[in-house]
N, C-alpha and C. Protein backbone atom coordinates (compact mmCIF):
# COMPACT_ATOMS: atom_id res chain seq x y z
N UNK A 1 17.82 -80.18 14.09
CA UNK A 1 17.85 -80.20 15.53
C UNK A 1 19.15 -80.85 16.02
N UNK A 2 19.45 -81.56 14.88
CA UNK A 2 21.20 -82.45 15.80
C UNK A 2 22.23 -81.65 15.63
N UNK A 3 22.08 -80.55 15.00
CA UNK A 3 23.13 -79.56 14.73
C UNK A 3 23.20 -78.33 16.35
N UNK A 4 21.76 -78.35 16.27
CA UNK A 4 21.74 -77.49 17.59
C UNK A 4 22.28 -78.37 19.17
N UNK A 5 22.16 -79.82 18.94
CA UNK A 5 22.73 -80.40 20.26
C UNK A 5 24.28 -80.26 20.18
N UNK A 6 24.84 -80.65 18.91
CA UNK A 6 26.03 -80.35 18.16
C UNK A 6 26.82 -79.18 18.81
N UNK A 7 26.30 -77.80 18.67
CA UNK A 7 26.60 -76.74 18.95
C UNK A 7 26.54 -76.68 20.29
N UNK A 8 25.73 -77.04 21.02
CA UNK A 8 25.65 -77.16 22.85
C UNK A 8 26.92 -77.99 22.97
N UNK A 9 27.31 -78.81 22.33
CA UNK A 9 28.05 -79.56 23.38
C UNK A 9 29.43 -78.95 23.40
N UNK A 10 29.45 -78.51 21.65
CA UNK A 10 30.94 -77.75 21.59
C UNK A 10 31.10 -76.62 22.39
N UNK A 11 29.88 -75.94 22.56
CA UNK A 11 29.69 -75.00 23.15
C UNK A 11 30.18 -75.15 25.08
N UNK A 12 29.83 -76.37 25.11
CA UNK A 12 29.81 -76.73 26.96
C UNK A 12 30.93 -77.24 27.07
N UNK A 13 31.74 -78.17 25.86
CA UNK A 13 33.11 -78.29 25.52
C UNK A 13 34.07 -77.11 25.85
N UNK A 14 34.03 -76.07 25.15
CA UNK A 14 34.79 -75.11 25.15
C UNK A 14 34.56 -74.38 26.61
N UNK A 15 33.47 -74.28 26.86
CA UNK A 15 33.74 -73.44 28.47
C UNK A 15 34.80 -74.44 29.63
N UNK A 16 34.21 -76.12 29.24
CA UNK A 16 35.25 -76.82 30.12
C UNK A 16 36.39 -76.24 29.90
N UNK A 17 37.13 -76.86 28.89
CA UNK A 17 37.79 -76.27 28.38
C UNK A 17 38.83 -75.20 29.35
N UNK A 18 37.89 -74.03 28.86
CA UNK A 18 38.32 -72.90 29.55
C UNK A 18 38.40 -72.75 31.12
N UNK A 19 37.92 -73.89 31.32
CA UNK A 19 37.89 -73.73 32.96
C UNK A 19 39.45 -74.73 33.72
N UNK A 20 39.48 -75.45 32.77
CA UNK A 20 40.44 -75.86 33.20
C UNK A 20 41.94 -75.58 33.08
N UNK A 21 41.69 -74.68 31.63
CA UNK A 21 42.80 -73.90 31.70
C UNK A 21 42.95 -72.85 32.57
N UNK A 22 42.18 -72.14 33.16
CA UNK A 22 41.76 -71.29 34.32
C UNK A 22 42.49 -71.68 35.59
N UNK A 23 42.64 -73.15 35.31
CA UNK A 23 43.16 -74.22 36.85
C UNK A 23 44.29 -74.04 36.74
N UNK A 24 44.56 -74.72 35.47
CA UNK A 24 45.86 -74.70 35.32
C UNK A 24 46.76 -73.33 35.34
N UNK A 25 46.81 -71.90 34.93
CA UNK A 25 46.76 -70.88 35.22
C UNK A 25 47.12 -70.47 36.95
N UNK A 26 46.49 -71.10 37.85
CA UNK A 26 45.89 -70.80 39.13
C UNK A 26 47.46 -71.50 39.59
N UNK A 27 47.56 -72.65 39.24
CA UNK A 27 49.58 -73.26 39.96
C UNK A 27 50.50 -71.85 40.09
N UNK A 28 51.10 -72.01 41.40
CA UNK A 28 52.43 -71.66 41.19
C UNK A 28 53.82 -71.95 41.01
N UNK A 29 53.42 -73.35 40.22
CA UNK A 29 54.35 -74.04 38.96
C UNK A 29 54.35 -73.88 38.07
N UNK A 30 53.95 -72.99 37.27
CA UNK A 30 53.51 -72.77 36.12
C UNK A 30 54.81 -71.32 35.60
N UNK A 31 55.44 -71.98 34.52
CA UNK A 31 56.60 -71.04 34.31
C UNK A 31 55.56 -69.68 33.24
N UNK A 32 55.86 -68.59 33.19
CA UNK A 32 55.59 -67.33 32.52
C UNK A 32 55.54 -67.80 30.90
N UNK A 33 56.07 -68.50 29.98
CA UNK A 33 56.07 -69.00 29.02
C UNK A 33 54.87 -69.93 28.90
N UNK A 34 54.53 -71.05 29.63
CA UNK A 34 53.51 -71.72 30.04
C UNK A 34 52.51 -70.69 30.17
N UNK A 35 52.17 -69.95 30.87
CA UNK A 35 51.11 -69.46 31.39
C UNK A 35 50.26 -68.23 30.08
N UNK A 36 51.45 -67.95 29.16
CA UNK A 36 51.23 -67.29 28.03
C UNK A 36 50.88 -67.99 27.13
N UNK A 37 51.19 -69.05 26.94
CA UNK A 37 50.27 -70.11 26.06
C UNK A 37 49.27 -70.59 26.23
N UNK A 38 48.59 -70.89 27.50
CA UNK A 38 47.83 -71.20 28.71
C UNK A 38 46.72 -70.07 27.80
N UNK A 39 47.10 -68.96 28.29
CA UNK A 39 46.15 -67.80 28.18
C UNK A 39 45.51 -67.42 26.85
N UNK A 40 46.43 -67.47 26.10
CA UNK A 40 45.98 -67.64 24.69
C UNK A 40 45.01 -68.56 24.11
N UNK A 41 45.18 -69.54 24.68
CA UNK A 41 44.49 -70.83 24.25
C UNK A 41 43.08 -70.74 24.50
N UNK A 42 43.20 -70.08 25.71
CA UNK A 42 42.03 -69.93 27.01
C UNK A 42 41.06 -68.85 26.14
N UNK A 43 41.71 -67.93 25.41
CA UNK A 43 41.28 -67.01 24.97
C UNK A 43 40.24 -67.49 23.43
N UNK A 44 41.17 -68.45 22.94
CA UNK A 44 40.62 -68.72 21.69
C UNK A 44 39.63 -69.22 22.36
N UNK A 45 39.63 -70.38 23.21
CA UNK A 45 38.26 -71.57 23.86
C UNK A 45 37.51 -70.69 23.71
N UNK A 46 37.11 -69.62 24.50
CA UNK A 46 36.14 -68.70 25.06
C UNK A 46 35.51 -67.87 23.90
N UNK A 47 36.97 -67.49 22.62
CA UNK A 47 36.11 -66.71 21.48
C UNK A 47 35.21 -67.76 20.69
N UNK A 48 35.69 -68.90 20.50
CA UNK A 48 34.95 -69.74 20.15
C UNK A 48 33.75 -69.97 20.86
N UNK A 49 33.60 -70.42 21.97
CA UNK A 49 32.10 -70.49 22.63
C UNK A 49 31.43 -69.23 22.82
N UNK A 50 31.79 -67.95 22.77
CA UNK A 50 31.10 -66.75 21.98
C UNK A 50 30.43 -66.89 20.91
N UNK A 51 31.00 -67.07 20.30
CA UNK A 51 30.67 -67.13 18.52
C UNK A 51 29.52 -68.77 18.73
N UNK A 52 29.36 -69.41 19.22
CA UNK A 52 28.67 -70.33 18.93
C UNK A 52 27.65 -69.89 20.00
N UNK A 53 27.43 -69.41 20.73
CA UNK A 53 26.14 -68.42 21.89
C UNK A 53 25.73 -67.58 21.09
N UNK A 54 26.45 -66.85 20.43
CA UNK A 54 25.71 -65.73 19.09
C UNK A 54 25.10 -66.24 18.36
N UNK A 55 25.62 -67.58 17.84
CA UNK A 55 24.63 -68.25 16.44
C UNK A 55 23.69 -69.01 17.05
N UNK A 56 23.72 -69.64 18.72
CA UNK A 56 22.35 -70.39 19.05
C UNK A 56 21.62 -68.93 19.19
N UNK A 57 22.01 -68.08 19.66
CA UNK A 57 21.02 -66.65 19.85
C UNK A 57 20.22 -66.52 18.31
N UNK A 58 21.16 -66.28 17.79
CA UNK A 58 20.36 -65.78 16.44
C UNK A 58 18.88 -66.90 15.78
N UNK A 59 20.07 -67.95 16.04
CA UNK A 59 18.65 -69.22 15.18
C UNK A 59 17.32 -69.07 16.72
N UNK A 60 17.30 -68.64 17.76
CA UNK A 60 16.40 -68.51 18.96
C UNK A 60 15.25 -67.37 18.46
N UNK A 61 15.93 -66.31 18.22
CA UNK A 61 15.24 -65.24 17.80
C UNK A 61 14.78 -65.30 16.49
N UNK A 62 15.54 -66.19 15.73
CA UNK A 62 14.66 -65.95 14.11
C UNK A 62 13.92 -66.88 14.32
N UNK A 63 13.30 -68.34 15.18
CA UNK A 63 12.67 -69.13 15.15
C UNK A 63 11.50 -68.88 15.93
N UNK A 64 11.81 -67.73 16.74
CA UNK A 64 10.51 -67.07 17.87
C UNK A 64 9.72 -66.22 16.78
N UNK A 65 10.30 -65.29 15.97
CA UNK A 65 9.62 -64.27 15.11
C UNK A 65 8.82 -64.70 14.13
N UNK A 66 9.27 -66.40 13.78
CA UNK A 66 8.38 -66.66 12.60
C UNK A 66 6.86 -66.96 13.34
């Protein structure tokens, strides 16, 4: 069970995360070089908190079926 709070938080981690790179993104100080690194980053956050919504999904559904 501490693995599954584990996974929530990284999980609620990474959307921050992504939200604030979202902010940061949103300046129009933000040079084109910046904003491409920005985005990338933003991108990984988000594949990552994918991938950890798929695996709380999966352990949800195999723990309902038993």
């Amino acid at each position: 069970m501490e693995k599954n709070n584990e996974e929530t938080l990284n999980f609620e981690e990474k959307i921050v995360k992504a939200k604030e790179i979202l902010e940061k993104l949103t300046k129009n100080d933000i040079t084109l070089s910046d904003s491409l690194k920005l985005y990338n980053e933003g991108l990984k956050e988000l594949e990552v908190a994918q991938k950890l919504l798929e695996e709380a999904k999966l352990v949800f559904t195999t723990q309902n079926k038993s």
